[in-house]
PDB file of N, CA and C in Angstrom:
ATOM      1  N   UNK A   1      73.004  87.373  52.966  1.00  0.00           N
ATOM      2  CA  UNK A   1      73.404  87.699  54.310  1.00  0.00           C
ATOM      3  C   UNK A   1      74.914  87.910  54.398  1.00  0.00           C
ATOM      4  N   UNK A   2      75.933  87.170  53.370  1.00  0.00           N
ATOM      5  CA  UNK A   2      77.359  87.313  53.472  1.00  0.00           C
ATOM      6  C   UNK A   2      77.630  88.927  52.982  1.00  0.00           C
ATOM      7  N   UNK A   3      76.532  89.329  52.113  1.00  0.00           N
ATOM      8  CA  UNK A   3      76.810  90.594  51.620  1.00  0.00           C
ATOM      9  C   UNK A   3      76.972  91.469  52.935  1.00  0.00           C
ATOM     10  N   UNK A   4      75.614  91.606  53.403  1.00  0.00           N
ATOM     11  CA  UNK A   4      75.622  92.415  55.204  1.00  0.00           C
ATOM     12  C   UNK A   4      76.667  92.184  55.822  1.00  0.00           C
ATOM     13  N   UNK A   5      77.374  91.040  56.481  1.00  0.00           N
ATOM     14  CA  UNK A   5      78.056  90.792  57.021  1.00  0.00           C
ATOM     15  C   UNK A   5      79.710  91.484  56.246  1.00  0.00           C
ATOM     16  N   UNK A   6      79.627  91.235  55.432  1.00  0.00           N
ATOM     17  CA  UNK A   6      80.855  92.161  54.493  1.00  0.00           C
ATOM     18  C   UNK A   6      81.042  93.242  54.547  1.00  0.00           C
ATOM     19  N   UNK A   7      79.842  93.939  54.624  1.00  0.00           N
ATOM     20  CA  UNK A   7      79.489  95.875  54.702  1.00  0.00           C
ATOM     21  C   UNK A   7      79.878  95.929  56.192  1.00  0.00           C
ATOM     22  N   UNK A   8      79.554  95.121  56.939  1.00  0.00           N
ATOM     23  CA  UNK A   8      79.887  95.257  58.500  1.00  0.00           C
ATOM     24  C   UNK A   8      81.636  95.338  58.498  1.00  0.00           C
ATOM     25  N   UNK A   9      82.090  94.185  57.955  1.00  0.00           N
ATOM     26  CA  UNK A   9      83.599  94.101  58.222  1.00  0.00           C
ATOM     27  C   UNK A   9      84.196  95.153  57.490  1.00  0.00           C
ATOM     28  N   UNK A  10      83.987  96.024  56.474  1.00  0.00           N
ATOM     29  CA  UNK A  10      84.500  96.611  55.913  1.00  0.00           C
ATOM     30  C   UNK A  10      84.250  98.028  56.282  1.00  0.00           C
ATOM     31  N   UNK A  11      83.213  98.156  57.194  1.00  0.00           N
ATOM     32  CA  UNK A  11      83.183  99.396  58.314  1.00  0.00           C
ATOM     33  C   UNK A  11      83.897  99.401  58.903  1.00  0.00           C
ATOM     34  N   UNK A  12      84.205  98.414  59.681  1.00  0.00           N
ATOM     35  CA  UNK A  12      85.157  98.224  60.730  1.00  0.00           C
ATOM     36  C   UNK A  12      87.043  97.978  60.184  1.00  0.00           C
ATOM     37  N   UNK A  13      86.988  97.679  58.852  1.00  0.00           N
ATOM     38  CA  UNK A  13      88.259  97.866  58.719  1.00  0.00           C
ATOM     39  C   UNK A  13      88.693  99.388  58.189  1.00  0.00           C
ATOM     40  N   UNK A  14      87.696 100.479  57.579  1.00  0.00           N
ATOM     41  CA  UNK A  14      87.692 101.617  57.297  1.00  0.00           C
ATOM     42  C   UNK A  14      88.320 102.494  58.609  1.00  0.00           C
ATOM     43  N   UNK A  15      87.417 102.416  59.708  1.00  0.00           N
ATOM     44  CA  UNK A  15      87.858 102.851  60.833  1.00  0.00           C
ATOM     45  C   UNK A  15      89.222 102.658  60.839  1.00  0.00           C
ATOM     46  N   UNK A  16      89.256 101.363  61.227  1.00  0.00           N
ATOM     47  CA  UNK A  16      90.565 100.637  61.510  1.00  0.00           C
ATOM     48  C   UNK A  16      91.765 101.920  60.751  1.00  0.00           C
ATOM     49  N   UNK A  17      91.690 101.697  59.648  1.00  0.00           N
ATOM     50  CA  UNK A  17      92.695 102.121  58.911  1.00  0.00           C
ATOM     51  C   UNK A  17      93.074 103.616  58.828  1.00  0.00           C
ATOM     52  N   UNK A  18      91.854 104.493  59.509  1.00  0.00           N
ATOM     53  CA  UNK A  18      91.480 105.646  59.764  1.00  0.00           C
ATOM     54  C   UNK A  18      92.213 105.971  60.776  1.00  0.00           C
ATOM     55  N   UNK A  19      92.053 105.430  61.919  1.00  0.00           N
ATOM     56  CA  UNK A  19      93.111 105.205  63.164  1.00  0.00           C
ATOM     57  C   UNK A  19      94.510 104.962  62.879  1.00  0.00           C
ATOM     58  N   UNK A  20      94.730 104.226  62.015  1.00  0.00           N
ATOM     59  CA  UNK A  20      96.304 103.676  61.728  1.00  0.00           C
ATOM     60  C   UNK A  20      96.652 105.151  60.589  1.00  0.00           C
ATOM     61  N   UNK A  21      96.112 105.279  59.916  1.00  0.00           N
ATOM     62  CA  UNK A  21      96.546 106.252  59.188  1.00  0.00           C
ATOM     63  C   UNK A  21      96.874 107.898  60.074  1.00  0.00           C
ATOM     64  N   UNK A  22      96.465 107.987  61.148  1.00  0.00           N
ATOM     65  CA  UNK A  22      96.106 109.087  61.587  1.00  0.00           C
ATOM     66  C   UNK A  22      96.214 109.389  63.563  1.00  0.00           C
ATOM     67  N   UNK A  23      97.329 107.778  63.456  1.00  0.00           N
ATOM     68  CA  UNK A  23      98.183 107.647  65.165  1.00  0.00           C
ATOM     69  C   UNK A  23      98.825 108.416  65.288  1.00  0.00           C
ATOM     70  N   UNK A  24      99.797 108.669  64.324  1.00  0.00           N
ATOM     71  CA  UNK A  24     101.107 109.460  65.011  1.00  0.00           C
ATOM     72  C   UNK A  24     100.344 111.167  65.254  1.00  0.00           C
ATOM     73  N   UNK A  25      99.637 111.820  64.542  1.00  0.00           N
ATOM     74  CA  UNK A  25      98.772 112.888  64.545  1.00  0.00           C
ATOM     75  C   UNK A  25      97.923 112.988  65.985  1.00  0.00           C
ATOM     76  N   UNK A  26      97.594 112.426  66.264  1.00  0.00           N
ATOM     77  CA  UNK A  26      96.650 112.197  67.289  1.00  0.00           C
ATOM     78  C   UNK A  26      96.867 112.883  68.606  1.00  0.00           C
ATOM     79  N   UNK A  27      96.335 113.578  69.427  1.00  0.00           N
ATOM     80  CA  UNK A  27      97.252 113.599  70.395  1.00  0.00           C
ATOM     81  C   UNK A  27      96.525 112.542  71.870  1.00  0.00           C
ATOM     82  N   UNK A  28      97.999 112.668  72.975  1.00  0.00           N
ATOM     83  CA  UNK A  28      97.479 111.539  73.760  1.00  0.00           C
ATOM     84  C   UNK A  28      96.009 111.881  74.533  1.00  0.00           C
ATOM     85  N   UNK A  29      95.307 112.614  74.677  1.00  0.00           N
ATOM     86  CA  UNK A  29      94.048 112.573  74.841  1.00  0.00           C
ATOM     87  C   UNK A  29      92.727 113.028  74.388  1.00  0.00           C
ATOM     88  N   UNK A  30      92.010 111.935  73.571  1.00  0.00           N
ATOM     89  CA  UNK A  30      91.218 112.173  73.065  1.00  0.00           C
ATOM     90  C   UNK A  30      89.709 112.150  73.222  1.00  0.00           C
ATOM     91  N   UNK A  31      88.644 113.149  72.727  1.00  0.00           N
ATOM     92  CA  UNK A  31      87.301 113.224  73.753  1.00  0.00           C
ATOM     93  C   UNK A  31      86.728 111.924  73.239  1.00  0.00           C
ATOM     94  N   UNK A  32      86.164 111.019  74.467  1.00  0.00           N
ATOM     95  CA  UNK A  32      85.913 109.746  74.085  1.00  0.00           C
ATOM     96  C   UNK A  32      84.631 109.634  74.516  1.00  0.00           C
ATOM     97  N   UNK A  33      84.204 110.056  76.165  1.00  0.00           N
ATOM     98  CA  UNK A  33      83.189 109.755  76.621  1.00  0.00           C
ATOM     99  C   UNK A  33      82.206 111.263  76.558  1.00  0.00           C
ATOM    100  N   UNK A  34      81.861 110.966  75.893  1.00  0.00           N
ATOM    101  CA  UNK A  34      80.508 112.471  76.056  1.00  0.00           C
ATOM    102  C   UNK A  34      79.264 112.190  76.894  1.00  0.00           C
ATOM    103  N   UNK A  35      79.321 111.129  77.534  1.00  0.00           N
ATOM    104  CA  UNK A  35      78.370 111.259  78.213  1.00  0.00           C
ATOM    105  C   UNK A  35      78.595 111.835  79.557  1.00  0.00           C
ATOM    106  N   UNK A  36      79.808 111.822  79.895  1.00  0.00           N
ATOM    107  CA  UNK A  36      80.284 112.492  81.323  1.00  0.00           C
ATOM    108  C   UNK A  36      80.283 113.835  81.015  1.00  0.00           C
ATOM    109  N   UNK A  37      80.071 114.845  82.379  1.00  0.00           N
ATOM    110  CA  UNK A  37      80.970 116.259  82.108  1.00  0.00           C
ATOM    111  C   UNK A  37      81.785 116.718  81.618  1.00  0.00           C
ATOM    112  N   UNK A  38      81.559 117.972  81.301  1.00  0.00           N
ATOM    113  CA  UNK A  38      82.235 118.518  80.194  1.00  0.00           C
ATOM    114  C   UNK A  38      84.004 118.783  81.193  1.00  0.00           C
ATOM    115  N   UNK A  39      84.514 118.678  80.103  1.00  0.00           N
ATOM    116  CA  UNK A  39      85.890 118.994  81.019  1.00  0.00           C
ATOM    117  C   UNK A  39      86.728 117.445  80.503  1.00  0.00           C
ATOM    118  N   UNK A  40      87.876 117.477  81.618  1.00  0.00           N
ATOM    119  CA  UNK A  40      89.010 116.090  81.794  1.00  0.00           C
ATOM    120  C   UNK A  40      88.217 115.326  81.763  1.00  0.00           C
ATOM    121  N   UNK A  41      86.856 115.051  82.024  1.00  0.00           N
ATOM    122  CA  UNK A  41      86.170 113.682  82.050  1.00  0.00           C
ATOM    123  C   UNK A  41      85.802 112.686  81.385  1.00  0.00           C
ATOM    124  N   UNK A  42      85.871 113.753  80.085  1.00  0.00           N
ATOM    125  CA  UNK A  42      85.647 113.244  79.122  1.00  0.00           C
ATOM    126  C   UNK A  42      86.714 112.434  77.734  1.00  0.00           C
ATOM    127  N   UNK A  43      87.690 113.224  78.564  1.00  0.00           N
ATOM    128  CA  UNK A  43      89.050 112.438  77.394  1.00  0.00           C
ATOM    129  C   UNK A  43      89.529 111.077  78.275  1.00  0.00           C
ATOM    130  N   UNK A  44      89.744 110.529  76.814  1.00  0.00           N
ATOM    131  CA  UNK A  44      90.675 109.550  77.167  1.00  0.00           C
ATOM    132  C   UNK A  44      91.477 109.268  76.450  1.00  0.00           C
ATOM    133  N   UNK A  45      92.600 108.121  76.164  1.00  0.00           N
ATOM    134  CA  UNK A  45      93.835 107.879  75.357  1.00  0.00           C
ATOM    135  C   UNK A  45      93.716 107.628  74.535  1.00  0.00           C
ATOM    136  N   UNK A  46      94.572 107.397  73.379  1.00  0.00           N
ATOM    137  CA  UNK A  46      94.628 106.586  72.224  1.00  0.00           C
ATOM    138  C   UNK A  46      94.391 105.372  72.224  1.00  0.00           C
ATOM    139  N   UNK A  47      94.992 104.935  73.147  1.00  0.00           N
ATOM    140  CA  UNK A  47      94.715 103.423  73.566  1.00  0.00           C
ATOM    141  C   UNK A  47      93.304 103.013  73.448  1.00  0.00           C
ATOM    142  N   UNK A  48      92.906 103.964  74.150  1.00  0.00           N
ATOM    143  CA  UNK A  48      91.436 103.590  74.698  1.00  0.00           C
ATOM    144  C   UNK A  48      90.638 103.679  73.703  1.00  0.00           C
ATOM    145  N   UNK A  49      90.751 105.052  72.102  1.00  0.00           N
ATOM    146  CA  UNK A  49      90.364 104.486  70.484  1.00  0.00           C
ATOM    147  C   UNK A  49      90.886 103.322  70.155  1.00  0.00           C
ATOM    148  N   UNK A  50      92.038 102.949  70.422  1.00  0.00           N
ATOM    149  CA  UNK A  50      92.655 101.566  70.044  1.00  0.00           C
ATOM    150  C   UNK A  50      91.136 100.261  70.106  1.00  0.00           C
ATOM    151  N   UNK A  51      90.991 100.399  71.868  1.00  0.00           N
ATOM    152  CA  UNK A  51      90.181  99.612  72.276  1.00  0.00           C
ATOM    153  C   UNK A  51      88.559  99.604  71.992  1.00  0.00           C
ATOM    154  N   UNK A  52      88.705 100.905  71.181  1.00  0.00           N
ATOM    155  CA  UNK A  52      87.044 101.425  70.691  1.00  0.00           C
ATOM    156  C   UNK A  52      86.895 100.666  69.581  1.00  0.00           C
ATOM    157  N   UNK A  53      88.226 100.417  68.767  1.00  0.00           N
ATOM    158  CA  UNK A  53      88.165  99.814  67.405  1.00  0.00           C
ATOM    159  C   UNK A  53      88.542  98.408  67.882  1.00  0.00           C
ATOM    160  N   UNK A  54      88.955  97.953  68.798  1.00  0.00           N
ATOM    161  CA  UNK A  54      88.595  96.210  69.480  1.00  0.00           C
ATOM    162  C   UNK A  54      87.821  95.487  69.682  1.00  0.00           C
ATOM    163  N   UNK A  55      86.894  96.439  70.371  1.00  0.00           N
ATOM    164  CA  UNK A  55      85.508  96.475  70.561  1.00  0.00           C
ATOM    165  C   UNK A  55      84.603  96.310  69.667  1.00  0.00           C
ATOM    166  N   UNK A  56      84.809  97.167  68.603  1.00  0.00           N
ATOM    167  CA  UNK A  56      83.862  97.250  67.782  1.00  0.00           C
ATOM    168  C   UNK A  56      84.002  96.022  66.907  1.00  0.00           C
ATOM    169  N   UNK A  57      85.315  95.492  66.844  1.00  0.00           N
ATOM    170  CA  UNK A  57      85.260  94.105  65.758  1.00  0.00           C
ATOM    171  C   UNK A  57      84.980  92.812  66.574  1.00  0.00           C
ATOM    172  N   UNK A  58      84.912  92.872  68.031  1.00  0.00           N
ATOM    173  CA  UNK A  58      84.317  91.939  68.789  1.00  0.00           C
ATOM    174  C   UNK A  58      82.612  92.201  68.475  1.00  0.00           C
ATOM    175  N   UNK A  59      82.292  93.004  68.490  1.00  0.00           N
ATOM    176  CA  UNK A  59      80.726  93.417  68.584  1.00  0.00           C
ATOM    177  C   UNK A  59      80.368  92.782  66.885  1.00  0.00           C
ATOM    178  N   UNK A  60      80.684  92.922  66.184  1.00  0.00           N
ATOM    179  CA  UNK A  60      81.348  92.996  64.593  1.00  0.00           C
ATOM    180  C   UNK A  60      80.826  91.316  64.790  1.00  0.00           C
ATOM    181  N   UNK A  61      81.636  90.616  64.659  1.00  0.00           N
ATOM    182  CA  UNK A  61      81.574  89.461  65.130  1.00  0.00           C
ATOM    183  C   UNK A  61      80.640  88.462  65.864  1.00  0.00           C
ATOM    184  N   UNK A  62      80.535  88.838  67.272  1.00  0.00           N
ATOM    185  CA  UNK A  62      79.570  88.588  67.789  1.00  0.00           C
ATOM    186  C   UNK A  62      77.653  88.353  67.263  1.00  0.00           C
ATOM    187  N   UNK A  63      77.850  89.957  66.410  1.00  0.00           N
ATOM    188  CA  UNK A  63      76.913  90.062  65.664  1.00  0.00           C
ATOM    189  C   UNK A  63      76.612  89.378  64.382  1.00  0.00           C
ATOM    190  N   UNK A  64      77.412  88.804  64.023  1.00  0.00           N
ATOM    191  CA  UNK A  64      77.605  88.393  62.702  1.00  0.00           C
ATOM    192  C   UNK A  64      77.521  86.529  62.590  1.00  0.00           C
ATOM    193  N   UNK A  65      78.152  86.107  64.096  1.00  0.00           N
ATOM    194  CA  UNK A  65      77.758  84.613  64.845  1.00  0.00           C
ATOM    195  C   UNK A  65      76.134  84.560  65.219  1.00  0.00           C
ATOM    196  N   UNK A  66      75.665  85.239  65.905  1.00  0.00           N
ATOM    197  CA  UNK A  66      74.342  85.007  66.420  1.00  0.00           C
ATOM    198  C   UNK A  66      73.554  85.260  65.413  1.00  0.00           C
ATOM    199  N   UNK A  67      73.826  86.600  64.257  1.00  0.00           N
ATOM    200  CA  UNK A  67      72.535  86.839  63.026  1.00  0.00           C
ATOM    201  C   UNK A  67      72.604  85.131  62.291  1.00  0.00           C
ATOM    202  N   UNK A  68      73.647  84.489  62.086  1.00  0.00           N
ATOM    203  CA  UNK A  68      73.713  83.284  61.357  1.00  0.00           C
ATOM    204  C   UNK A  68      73.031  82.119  62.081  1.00  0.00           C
ATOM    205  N   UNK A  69      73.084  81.956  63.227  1.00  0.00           N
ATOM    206  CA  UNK A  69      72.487  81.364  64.578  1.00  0.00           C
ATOM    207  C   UNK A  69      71.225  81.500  64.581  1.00  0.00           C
ATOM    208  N   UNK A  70      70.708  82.264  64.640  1.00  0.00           N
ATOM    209  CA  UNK A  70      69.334  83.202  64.287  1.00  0.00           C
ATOM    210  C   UNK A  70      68.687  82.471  63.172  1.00  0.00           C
ATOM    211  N   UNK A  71      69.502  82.756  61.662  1.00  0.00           N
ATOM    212  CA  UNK A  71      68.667  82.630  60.383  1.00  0.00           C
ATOM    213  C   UNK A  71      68.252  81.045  60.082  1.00  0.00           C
ATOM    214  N   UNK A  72      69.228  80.140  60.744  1.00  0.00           N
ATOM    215  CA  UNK A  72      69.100  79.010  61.190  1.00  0.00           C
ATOM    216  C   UNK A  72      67.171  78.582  61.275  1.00  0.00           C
ATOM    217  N   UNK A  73      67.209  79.582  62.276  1.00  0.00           N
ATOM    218  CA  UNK A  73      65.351  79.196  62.753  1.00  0.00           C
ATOM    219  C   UNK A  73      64.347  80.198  61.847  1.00  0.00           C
ATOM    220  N   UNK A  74      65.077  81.564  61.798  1.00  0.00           N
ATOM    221  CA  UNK A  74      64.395  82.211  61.314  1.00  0.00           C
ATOM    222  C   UNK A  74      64.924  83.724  60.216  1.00  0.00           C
ATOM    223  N   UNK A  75      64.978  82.840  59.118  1.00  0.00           N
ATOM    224  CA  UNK A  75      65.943  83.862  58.246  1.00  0.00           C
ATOM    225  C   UNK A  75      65.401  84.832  58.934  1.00  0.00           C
ATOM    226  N   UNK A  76      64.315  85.236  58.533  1.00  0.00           N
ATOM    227  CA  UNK A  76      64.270  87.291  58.733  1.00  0.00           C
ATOM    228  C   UNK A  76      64.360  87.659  59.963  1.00  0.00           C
ATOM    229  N   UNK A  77      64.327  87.165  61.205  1.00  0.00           N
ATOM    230  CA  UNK A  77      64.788  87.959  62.166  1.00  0.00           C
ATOM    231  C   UNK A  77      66.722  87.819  61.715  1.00  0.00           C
ATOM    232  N   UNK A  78      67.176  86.737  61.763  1.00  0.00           N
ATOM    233  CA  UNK A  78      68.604  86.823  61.091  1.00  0.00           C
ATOM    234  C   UNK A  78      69.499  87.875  60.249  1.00  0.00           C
ATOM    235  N   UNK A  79      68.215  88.563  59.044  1.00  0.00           N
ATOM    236  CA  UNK A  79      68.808  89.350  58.377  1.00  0.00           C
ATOM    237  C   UNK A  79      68.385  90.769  59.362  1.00  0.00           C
ATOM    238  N   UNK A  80      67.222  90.963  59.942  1.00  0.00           N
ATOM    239  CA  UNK A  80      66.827  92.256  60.480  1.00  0.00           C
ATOM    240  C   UNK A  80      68.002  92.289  61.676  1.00  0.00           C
ATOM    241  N   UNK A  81      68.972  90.818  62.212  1.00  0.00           N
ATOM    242  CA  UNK A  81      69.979  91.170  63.171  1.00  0.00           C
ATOM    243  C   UNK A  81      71.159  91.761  62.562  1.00  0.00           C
ATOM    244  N   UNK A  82      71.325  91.183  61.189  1.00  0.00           N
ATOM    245  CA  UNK A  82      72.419  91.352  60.296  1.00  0.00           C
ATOM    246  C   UNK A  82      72.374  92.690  59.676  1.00  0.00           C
ATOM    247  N   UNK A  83      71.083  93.440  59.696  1.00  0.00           N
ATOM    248  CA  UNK A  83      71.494  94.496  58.945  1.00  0.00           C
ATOM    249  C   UNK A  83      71.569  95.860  60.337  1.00  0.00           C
ATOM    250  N   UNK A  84      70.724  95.435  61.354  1.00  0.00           N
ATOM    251  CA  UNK A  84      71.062  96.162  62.912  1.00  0.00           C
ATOM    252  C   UNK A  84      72.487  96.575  62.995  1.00  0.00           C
ATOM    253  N   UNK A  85      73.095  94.959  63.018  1.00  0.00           N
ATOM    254  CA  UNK A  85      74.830  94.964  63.269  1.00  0.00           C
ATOM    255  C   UNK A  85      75.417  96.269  62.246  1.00  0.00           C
ATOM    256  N   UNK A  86      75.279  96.035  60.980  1.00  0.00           N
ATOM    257  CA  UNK A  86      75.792  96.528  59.775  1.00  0.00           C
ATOM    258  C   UNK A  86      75.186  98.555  59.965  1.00  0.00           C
ATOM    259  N   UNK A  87      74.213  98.933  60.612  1.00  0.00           N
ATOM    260  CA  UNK A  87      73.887  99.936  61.135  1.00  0.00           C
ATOM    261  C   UNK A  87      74.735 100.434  62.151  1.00  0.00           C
ATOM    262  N   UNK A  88      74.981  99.602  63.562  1.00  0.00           N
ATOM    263  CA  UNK A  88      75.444 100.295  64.472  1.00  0.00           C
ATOM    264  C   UNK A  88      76.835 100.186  64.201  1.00  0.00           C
ATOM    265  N   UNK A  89      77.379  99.289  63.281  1.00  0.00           N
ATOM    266  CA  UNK A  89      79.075  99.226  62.746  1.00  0.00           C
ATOM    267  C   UNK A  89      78.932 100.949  61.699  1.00  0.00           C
ATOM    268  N   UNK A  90      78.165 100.602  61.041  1.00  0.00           N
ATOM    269  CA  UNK A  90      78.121 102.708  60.489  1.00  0.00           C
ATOM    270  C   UNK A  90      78.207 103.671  61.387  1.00  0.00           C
ATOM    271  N   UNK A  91      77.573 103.522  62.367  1.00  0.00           N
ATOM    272  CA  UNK A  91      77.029 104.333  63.318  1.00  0.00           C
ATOM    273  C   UNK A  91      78.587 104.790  64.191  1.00  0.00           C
ATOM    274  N   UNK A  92      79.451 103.242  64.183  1.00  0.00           N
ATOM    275  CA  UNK A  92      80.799 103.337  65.042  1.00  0.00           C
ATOM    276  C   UNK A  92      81.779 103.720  64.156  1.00  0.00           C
ATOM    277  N   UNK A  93      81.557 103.762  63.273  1.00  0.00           N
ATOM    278  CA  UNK A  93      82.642 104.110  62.010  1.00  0.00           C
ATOM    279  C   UNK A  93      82.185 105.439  62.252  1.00  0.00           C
ATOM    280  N   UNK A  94      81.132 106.621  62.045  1.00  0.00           N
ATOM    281  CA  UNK A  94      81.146 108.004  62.019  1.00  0.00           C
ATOM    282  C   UNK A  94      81.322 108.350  63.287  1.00  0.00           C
ATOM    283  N   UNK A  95      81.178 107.846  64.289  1.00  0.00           N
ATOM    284  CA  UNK A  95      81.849 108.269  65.654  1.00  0.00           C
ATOM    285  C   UNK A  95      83.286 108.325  65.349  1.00  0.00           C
ATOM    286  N   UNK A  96      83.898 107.214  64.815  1.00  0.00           N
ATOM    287  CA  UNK A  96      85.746 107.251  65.050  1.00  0.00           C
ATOM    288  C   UNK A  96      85.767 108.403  63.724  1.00  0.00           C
ATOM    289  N   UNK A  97      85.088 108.386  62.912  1.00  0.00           N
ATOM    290  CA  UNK A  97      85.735 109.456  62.262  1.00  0.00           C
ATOM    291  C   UNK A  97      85.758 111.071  62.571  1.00  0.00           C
ATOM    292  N   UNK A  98      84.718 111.034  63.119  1.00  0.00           N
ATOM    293  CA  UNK A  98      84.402 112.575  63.666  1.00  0.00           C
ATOM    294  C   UNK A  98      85.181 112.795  65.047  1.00  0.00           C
ATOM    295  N   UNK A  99      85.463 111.527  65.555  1.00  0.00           N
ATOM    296  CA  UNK A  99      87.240 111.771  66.887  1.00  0.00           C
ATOM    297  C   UNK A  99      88.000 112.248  66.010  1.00  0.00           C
ATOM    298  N   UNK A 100      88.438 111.757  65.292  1.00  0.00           N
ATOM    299  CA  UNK A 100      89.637 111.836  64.714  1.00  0.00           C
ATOM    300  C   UNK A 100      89.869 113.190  63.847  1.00  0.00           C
ATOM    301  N   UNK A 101      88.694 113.348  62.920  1.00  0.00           N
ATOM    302  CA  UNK A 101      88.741 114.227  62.472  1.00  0.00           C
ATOM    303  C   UNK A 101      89.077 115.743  63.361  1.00  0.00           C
ATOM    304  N   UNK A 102      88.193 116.051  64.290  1.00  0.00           N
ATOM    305  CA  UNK A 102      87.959 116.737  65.282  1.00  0.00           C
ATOM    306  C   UNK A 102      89.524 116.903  65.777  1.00  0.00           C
ATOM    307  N   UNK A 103      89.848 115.813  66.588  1.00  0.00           N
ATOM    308  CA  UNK A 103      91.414 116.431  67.287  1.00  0.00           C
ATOM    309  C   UNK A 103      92.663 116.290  65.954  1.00  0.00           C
ATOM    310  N   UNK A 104      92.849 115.439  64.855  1.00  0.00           N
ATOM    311  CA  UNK A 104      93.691 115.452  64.167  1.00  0.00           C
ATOM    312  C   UNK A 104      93.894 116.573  62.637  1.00  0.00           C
ATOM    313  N   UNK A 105      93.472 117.375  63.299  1.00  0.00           N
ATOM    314  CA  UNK A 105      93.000 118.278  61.499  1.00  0.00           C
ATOM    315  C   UNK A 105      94.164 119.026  61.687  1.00  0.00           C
TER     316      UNK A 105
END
């Protein structure tokens, strides 16, 4: 389970570093929300990737406390939480990369 939990943190520091490597490039508004209309509605700041990659290591975390919490009673729902987490941390890692990629090329 420390393995999962490792692949998780190391998604999230990939991003991370993806962002840091690729701030000053960036410009100040970036398309964040696609679920709104097309147009201004949809951008938002750097900051607000800042806070996408905050987020995501709170979620990171969170996920990574309760799968252990979990395995406690019942390893395999524990690992099926642990490898969920370790999915939607992939899932947030090709989102920040395809921002970034997209406005910083």
């Amino acid at each position: 389970m420390r393995q999962i939990a490792g692949v998780s943190l190391v998604f999230w520091a990939l991003a991370t570093m993806l962002v840091v490597w690729k701030w000053r490039v960036l410009p100040p508004e970036l398309p964040l929300l696609y679920s709104l209309p097309d147009g201004e509605a949809q951008l938002g700041t750097r900051n607000g990737l800042g806070m996408v990659i905050g987020g995501f290591l709170v979620t990171t975390l969170v996920n990574i406390w309760f799968s252990v919490m979990l395995a406690k009673r019942d390893k395999l729902a524990g690992q099926f939480m642990m490898w969920a987490a370790a999915v939607v941390n992939f899932m947030m890692l090709v989102t920040v990369y395809k921002i970034v990629t997209l406005v910083a090329s």
